[in-house]
N, C-alpha and C. Protein backbone atom coordinates (compact mmCIF):
# COMPACT_ATOMS: atom_id res chain seq x y z
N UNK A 1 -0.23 -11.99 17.70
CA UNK A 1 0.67 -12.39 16.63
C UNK A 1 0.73 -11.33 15.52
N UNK A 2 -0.38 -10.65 15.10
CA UNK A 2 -0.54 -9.82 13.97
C UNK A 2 0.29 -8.40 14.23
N UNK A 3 0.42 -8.33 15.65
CA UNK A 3 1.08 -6.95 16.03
C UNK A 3 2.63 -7.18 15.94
N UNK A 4 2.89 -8.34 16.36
CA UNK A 4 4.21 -8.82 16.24
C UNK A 4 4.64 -8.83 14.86
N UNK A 5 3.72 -9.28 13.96
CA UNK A 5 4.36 -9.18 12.79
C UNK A 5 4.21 -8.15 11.92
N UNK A 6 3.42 -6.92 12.73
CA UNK A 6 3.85 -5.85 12.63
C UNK A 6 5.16 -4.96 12.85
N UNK A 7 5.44 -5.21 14.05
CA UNK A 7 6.79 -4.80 14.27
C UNK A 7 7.96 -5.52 13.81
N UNK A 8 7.50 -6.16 13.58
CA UNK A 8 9.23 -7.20 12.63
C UNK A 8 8.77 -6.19 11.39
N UNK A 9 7.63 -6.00 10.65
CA UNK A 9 7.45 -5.49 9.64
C UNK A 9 8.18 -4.03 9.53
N UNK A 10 8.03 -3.22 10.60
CA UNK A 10 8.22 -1.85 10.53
C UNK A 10 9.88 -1.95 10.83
N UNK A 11 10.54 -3.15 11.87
CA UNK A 11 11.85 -3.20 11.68
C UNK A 11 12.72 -2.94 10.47
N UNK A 12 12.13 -3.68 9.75
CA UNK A 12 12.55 -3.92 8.25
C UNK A 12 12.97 -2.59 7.36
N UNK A 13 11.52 -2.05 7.47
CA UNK A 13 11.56 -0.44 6.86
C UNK A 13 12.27 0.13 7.22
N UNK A 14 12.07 0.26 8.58
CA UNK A 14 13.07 1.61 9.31
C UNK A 14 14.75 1.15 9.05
N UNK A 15 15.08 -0.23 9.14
CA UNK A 15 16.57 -0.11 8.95
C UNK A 15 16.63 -0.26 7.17
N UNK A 16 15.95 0.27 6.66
CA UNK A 16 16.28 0.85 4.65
C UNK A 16 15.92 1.92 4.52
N UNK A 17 17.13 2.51 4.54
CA UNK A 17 17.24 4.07 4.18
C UNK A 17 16.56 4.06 2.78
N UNK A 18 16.81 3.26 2.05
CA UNK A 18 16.24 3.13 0.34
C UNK A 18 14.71 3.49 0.71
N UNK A 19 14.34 2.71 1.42
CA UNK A 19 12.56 2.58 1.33
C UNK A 19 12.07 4.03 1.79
N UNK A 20 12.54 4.94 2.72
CA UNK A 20 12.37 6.84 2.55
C UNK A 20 11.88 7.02 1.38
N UNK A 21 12.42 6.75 0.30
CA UNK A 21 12.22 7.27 -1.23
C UNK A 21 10.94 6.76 -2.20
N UNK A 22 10.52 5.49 -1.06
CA UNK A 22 8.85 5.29 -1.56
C UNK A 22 7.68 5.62 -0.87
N UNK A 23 8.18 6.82 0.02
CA UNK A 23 7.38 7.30 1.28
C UNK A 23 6.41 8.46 0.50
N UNK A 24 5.23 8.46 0.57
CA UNK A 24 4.44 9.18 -0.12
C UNK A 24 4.51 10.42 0.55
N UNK A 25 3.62 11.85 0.09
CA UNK A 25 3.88 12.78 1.06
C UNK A 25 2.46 12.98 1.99
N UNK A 26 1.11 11.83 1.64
CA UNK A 26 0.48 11.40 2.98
C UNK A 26 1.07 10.45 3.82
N UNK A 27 2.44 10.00 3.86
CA UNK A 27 3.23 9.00 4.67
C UNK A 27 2.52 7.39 4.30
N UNK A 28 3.21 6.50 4.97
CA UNK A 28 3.15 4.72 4.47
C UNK A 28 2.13 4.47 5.73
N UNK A 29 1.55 3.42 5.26
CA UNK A 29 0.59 2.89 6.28
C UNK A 29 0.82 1.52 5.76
N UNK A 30 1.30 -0.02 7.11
CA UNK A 30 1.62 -1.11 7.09
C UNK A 30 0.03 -1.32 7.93
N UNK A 31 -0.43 -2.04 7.08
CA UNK A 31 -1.74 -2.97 8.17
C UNK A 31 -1.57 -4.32 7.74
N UNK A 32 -2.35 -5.38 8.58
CA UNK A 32 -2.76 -6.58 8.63
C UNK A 32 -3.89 -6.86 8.95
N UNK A 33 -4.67 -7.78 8.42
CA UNK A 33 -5.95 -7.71 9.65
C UNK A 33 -6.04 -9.23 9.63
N UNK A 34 -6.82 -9.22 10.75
CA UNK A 34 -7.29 -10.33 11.48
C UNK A 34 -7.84 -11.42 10.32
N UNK A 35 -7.76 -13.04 10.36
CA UNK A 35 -8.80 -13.32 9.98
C UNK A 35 -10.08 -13.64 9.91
N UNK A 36 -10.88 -13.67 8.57
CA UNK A 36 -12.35 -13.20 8.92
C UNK A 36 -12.88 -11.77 9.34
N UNK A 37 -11.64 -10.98 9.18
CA UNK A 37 -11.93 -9.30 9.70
C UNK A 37 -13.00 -9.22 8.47
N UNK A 38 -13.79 -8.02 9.91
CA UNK A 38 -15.24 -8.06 9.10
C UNK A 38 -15.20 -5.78 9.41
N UNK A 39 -14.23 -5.58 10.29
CA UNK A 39 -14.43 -3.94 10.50
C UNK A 39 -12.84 -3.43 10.66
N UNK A 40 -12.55 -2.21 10.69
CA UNK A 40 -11.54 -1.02 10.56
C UNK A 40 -10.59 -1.67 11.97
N UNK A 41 -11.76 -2.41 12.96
CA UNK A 41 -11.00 -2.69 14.50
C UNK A 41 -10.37 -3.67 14.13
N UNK A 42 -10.81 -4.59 13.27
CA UNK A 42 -10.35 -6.22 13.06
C UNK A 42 -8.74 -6.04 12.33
N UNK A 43 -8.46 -4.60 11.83
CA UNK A 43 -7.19 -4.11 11.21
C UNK A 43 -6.14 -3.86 11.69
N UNK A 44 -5.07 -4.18 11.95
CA UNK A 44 -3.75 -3.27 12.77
C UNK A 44 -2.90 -2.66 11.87
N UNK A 45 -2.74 -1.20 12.23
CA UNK A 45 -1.83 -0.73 11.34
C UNK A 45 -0.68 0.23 12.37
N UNK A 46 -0.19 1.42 11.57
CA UNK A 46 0.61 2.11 12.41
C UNK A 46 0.15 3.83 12.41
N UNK A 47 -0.29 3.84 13.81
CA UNK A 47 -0.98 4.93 14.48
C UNK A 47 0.07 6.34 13.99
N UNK A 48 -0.33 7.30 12.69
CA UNK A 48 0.11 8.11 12.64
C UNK A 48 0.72 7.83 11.43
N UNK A 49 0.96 7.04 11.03
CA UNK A 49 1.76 6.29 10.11
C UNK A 49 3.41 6.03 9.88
N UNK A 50 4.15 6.05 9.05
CA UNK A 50 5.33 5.98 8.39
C UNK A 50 5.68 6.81 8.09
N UNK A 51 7.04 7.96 8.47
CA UNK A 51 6.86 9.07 7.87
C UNK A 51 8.73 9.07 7.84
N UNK A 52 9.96 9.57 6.92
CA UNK A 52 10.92 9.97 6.80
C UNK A 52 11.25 10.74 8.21
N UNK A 53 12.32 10.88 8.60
CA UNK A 53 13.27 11.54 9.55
C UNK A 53 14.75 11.45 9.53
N UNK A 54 15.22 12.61 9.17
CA UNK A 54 16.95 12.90 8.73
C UNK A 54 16.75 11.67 7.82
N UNK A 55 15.78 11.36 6.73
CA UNK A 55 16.30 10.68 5.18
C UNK A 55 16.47 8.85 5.77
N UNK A 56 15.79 8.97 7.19
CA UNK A 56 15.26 7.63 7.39
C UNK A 56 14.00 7.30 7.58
N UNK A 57 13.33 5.90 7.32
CA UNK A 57 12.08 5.68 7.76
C UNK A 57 11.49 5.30 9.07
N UNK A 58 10.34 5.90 9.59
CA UNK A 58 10.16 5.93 11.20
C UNK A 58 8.83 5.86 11.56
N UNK A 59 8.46 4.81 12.00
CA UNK A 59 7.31 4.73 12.71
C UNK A 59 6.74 5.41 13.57
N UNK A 60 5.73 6.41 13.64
CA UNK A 60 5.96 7.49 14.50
C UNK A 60 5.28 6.56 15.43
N UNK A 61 4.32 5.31 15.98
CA UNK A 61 3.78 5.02 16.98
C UNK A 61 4.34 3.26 16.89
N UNK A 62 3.56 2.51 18.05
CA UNK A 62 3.30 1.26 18.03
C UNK A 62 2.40 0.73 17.02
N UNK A 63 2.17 -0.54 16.22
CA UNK A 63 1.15 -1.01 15.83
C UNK A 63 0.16 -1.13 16.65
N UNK A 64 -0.92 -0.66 16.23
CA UNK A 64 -2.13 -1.28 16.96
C UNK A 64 -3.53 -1.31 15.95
N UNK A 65 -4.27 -2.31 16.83
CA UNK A 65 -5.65 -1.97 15.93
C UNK A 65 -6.86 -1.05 15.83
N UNK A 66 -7.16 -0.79 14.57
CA UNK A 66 -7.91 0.48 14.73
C UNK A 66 -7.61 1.87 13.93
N UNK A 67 -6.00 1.41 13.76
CA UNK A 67 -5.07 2.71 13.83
C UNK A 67 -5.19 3.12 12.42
N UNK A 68 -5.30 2.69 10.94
CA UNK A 68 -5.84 3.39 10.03
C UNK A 68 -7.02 2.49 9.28
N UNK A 69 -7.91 4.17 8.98
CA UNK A 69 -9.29 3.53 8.39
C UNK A 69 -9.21 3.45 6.82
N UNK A 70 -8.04 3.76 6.51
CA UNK A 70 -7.97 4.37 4.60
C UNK A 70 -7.51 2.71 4.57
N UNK A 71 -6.04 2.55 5.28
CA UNK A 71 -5.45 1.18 4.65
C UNK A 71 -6.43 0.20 5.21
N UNK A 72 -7.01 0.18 6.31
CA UNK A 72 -7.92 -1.05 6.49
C UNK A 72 -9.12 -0.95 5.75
N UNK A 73 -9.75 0.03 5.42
CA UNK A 73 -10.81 -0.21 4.60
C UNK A 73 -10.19 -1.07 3.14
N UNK A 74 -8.82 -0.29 2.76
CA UNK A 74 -8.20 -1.33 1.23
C UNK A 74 -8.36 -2.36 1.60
N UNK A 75 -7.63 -3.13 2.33
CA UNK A 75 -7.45 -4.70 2.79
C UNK A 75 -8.93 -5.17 3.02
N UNK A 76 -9.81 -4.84 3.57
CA UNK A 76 -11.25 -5.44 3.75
C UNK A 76 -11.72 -5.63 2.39
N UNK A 77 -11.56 -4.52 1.72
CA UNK A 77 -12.39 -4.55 0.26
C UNK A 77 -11.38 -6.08 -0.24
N UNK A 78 -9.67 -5.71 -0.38
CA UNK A 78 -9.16 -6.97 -1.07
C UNK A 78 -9.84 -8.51 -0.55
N UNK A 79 -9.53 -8.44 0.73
CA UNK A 79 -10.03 -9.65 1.48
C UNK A 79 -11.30 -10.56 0.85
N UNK A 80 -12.23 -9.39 0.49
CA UNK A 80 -13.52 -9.75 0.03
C UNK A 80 -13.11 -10.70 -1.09
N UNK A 81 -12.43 -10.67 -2.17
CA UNK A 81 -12.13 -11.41 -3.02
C UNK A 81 -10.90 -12.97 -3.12
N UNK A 82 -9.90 -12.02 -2.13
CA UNK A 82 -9.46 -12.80 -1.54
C UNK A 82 -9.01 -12.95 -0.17
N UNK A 83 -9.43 -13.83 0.87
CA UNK A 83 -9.43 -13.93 2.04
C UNK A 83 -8.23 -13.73 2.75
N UNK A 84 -6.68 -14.60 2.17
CA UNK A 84 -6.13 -14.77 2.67
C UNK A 84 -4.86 -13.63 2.42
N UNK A 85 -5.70 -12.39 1.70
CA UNK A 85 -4.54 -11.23 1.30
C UNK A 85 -4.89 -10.63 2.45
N UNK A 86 -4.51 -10.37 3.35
CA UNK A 86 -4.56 -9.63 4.77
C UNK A 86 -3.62 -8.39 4.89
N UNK A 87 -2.75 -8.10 3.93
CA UNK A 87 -1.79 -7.04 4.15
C UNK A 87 -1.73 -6.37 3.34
N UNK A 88 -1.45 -4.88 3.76
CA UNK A 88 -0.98 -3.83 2.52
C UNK A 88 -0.17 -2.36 3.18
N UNK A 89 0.37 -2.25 1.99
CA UNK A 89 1.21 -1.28 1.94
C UNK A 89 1.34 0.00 0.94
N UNK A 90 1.20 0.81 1.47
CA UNK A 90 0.64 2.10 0.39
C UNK A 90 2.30 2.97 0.16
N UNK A 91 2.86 3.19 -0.89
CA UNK A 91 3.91 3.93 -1.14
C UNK A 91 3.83 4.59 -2.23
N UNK A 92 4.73 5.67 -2.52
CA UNK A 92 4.35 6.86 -4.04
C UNK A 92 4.33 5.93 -5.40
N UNK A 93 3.61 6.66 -5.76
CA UNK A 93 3.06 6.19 -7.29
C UNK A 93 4.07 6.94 -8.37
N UNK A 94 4.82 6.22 -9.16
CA UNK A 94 5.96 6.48 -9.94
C UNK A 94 5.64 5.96 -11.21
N UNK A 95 5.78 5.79 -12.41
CA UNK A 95 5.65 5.07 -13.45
C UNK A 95 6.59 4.07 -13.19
N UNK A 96 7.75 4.45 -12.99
CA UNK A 96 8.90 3.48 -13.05
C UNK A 96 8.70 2.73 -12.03
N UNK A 97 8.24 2.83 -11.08
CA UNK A 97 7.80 1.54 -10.01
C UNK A 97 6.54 1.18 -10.62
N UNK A 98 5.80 1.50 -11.34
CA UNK A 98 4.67 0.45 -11.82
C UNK A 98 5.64 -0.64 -12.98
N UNK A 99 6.49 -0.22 -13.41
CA UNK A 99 7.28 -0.87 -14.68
C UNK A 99 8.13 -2.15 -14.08
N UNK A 100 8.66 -0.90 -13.04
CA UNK A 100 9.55 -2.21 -12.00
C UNK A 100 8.88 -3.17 -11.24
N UNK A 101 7.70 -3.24 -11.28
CA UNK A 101 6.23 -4.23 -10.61
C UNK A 101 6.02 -5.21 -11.70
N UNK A 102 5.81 -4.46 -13.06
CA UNK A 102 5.25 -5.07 -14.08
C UNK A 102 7.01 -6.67 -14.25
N UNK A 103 8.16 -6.03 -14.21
CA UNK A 103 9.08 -6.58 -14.80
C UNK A 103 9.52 -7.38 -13.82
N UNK A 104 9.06 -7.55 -12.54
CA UNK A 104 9.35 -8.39 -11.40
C UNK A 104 8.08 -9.46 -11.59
N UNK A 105 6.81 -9.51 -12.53
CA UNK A 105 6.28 -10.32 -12.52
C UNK A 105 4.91 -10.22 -11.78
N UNK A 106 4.82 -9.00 -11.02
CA UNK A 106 3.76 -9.07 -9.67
C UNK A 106 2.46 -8.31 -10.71
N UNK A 107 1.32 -9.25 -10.42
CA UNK A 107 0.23 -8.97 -10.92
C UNK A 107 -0.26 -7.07 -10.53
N UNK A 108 -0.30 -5.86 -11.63
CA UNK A 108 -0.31 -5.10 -11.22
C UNK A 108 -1.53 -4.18 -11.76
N UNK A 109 -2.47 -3.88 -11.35
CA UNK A 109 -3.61 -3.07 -11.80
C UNK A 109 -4.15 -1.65 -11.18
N UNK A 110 -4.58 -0.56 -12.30
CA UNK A 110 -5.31 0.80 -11.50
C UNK A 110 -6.72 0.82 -11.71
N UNK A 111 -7.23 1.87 -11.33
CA UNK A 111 -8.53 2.47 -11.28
C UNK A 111 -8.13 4.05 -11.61
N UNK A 112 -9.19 4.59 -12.35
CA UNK A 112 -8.84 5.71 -12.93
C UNK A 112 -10.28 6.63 -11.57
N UNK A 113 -9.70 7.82 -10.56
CA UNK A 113 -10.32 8.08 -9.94
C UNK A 113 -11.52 9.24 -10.48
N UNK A 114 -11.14 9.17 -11.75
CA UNK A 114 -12.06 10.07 -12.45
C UNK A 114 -12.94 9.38 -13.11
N UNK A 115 -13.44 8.21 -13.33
CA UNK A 115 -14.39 7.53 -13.35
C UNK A 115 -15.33 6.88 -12.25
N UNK A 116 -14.88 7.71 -11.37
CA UNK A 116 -15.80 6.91 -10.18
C UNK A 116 -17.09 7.32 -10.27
N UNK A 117 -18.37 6.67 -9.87
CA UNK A 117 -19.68 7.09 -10.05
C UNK A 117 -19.96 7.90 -8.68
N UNK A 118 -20.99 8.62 -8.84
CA UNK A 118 -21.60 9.69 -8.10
C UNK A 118 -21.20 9.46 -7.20
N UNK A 119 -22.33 8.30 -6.75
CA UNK A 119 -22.95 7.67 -5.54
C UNK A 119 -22.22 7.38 -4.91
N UNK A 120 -20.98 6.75 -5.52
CA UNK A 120 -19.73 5.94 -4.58
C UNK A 120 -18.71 7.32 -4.26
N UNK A 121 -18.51 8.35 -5.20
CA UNK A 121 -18.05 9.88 -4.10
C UNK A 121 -19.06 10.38 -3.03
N UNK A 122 -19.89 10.18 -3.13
CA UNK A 122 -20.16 11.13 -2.14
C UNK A 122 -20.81 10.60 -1.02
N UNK A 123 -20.40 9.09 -1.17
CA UNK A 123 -20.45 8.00 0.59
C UNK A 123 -19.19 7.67 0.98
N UNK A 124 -18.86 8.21 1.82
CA UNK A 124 -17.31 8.62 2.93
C UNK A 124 -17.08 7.37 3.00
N UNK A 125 -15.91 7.19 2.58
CA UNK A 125 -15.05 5.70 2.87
C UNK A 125 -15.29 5.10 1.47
N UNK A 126 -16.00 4.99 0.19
CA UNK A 126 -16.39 4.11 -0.53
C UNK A 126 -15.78 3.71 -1.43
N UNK A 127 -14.86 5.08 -2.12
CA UNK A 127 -13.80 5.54 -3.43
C UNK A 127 -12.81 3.92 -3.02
N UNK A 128 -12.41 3.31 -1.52
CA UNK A 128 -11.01 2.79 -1.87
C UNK A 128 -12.09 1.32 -2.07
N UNK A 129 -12.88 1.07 -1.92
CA UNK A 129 -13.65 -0.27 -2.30
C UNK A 129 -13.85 -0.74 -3.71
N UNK A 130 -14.88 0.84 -4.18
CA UNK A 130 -14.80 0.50 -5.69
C UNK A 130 -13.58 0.62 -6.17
N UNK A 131 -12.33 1.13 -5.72
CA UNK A 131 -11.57 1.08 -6.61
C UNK A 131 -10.39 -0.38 -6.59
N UNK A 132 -10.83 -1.16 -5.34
CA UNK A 132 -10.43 -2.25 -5.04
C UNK A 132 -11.08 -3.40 -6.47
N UNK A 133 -12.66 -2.88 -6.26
CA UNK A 133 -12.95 -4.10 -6.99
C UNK A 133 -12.86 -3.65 -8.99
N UNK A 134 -12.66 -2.40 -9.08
CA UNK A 134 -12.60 -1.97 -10.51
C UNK A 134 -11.25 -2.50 -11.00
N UNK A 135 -9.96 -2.60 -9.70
CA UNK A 135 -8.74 -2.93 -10.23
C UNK A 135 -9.05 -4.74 -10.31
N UNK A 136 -9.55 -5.63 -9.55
CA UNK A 136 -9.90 -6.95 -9.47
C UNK A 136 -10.66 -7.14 -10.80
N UNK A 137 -11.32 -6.24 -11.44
CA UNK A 137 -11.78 -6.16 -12.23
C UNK A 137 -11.31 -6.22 -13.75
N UNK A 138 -10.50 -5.55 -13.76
CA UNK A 138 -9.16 -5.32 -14.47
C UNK A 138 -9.06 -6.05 -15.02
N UNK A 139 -8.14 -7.44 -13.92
CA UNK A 139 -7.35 -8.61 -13.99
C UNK A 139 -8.36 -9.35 -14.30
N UNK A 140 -9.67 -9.67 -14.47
CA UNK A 140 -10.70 -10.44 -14.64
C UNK A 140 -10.60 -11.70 -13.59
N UNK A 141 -10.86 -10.56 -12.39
CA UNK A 141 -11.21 -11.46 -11.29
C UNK A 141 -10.00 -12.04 -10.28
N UNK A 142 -8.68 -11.45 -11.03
CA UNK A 142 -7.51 -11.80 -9.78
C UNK A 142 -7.10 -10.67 -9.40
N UNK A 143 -6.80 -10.94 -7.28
CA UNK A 143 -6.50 -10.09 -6.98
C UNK A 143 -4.84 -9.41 -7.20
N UNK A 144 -4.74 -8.02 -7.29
CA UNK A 144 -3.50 -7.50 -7.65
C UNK A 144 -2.86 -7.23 -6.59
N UNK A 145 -1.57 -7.42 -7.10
CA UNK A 145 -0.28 -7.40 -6.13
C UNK A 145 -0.03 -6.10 -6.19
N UNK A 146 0.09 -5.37 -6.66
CA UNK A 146 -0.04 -3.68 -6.66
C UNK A 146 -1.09 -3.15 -7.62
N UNK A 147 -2.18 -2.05 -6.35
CA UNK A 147 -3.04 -1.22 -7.28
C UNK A 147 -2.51 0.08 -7.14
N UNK A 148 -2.73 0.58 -8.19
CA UNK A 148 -2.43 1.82 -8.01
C UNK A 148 -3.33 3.11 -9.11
N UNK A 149 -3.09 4.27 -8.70
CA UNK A 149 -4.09 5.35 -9.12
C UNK A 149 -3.78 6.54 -9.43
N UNK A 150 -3.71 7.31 -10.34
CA UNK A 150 -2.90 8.42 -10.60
C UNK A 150 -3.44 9.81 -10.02
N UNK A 151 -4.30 9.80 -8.59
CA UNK A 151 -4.81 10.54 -7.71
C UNK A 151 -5.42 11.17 -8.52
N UNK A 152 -6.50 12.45 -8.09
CA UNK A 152 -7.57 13.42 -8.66
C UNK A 152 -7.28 14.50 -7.74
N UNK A 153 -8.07 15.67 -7.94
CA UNK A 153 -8.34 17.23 -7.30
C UNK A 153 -7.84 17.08 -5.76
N UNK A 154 -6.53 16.90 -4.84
CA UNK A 154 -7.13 17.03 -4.05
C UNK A 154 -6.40 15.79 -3.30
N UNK A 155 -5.88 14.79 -4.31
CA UNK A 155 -5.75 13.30 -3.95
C UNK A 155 -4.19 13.13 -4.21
N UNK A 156 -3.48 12.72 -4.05
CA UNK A 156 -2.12 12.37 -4.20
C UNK A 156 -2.30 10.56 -5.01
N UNK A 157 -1.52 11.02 -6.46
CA UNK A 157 -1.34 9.64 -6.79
C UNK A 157 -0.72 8.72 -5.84
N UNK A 158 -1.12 7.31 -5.88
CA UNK A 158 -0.14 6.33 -4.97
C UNK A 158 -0.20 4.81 -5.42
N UNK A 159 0.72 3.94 -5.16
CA UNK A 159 0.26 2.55 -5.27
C UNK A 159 0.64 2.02 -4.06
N UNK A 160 -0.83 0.63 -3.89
CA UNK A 160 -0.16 -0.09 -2.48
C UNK A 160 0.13 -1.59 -3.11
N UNK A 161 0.86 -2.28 -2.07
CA UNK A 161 1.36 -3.40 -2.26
C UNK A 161 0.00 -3.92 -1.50
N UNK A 162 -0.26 -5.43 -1.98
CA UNK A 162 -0.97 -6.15 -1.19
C UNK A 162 -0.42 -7.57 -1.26
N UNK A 163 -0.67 -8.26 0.16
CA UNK A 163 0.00 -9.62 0.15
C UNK A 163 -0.43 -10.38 1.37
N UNK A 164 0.04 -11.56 1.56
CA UNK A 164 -0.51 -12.13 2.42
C UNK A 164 0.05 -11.92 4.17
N UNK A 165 1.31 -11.75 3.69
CA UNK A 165 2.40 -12.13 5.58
C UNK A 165 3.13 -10.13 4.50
N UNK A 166 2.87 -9.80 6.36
CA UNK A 166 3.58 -8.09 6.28
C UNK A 166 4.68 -7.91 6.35
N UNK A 167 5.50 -9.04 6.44
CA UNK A 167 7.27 -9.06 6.50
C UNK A 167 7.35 -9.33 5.21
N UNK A 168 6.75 -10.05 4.68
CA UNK A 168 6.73 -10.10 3.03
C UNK A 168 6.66 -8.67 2.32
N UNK A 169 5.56 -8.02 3.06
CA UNK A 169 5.37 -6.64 1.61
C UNK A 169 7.17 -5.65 2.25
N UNK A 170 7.21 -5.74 3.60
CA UNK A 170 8.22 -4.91 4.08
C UNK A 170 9.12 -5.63 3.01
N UNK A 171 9.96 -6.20 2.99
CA UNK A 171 10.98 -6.73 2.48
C UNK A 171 10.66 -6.44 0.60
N UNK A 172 9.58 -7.29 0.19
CA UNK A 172 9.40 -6.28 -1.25
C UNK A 172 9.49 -5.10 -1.44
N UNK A 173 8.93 -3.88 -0.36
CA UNK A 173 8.95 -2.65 -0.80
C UNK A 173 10.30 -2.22 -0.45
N UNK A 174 11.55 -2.94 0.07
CA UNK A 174 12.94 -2.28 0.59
C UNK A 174 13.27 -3.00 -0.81
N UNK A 175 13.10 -3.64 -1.43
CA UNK A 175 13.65 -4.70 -2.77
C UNK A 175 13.30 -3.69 -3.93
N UNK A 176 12.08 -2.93 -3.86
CA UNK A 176 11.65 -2.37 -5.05
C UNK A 176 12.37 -0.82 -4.90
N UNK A 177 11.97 -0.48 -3.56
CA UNK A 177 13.33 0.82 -3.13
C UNK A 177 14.47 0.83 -4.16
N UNK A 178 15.43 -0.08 -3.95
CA UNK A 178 17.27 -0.30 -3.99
C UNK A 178 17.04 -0.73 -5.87
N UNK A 179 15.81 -0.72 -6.38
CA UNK A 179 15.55 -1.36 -7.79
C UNK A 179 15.57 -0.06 -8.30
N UNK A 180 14.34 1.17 -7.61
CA UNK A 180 14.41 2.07 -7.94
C UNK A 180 15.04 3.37 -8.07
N UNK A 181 15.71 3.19 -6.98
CA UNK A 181 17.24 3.78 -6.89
C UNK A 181 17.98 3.40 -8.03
N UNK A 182 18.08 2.54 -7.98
CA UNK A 182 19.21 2.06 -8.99
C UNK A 182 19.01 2.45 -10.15
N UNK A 183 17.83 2.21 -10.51
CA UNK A 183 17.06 3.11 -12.02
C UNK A 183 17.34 4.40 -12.43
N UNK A 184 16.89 5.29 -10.93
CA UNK A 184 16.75 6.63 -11.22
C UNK A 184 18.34 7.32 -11.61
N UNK A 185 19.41 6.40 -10.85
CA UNK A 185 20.89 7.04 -11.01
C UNK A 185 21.28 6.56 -12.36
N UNK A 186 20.61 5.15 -12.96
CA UNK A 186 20.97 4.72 -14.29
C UNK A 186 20.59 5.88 -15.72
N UNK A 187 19.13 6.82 -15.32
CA UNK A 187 18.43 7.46 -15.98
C UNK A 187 18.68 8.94 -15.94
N UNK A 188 19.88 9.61 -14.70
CA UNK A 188 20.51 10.40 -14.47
C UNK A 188 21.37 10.57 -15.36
N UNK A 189 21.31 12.19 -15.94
CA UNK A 189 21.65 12.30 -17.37
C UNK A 189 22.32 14.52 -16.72
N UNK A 190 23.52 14.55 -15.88
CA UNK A 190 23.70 15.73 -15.70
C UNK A 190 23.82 16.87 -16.93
């Protein structure tokens, strides 16, 4: 079922040309995981990820599980707090899409990656946990509908969507696309 609603998910994307324009330049990663996922396997995402082609969006593989350890490690850390957030979606980090998050209502929090402690850089995999629970933190204890981070040395700023059903974040992030579009031509000043 989770793969299936993977691919309805990636349907979605690929037919919104808009959503290209929230494609980061490490590409989108759609996961879900299992419930009760307890590891990276219990995750399905898209092998290779999300990446633009001729100014459309394209899945370069099938969903499967296993397939990323960055977005499934996010979702495990969210899960921890809340169980039934099983999905996420990572796209470029803009001010104006944090604004257009903030003004749609969706609970939205960062982590500053230059405060991270030692210990948690220099254990592989750890940066997207603490920065899961520093943004939960934030909110004093609710989980956020978009975290996001203004990247470090090395790191590409980004924000992901998190939510419960992955046809949900698909369809928000083609909604926040055609919002942000619309912005950027409103703020277009030749």
């Amino acid at each position: 079922m989770i793969i299936e609603k993977l691919e309805r998910a990636v349907h979605i994307l690929e037919n919104s040309p808009e959503f290209a324009q929230l494609i980061p330049e490490v590409r989108s990663n759609l996961v879900m995981a299992k419930r009760d996922a307890q590891t990276i396997d219990d995750v399905a995402g898209i092998p290779g990820r999300i990446t633009s082609v001729h100014g459309l969006p394209r899945a370069v593989a099938v969903p499967d599980f296993g397939a990323s350890s960055h977005m499934a490690r996010l979702v495990l850390g969210v899960m921890h707090y809340d169980p039934e957030r099983r999905s996420a979606l990572n796209i470029k980090y803009h001010p104006d899409l944090v604004e257009i998050c903030r003004k749609l209502g969706l609970r939205v929090s960062s982590y500053d990656r230059s405060n991270e402690p030692e210990e948690v850089a220099k254990k592989e995999g750890s940066t997207i946990s603490w920065g899961v629970k520093i943004a939960v933190e934030n909110l004093n204890g609710a989980v956020p509908d978009i975290i996001y981070h203004h990247g470090a040395w090395g790191k590409e700023p980004m924000m992901v969507m998190v939510g419960m059903e992955v046809e949900e974040l698909a369809e928000m992030a083609v909604c926040l696309a055609k919002l942000f579009i619309s912005q950027k031509s409103k703020n277009y000043k030749p």
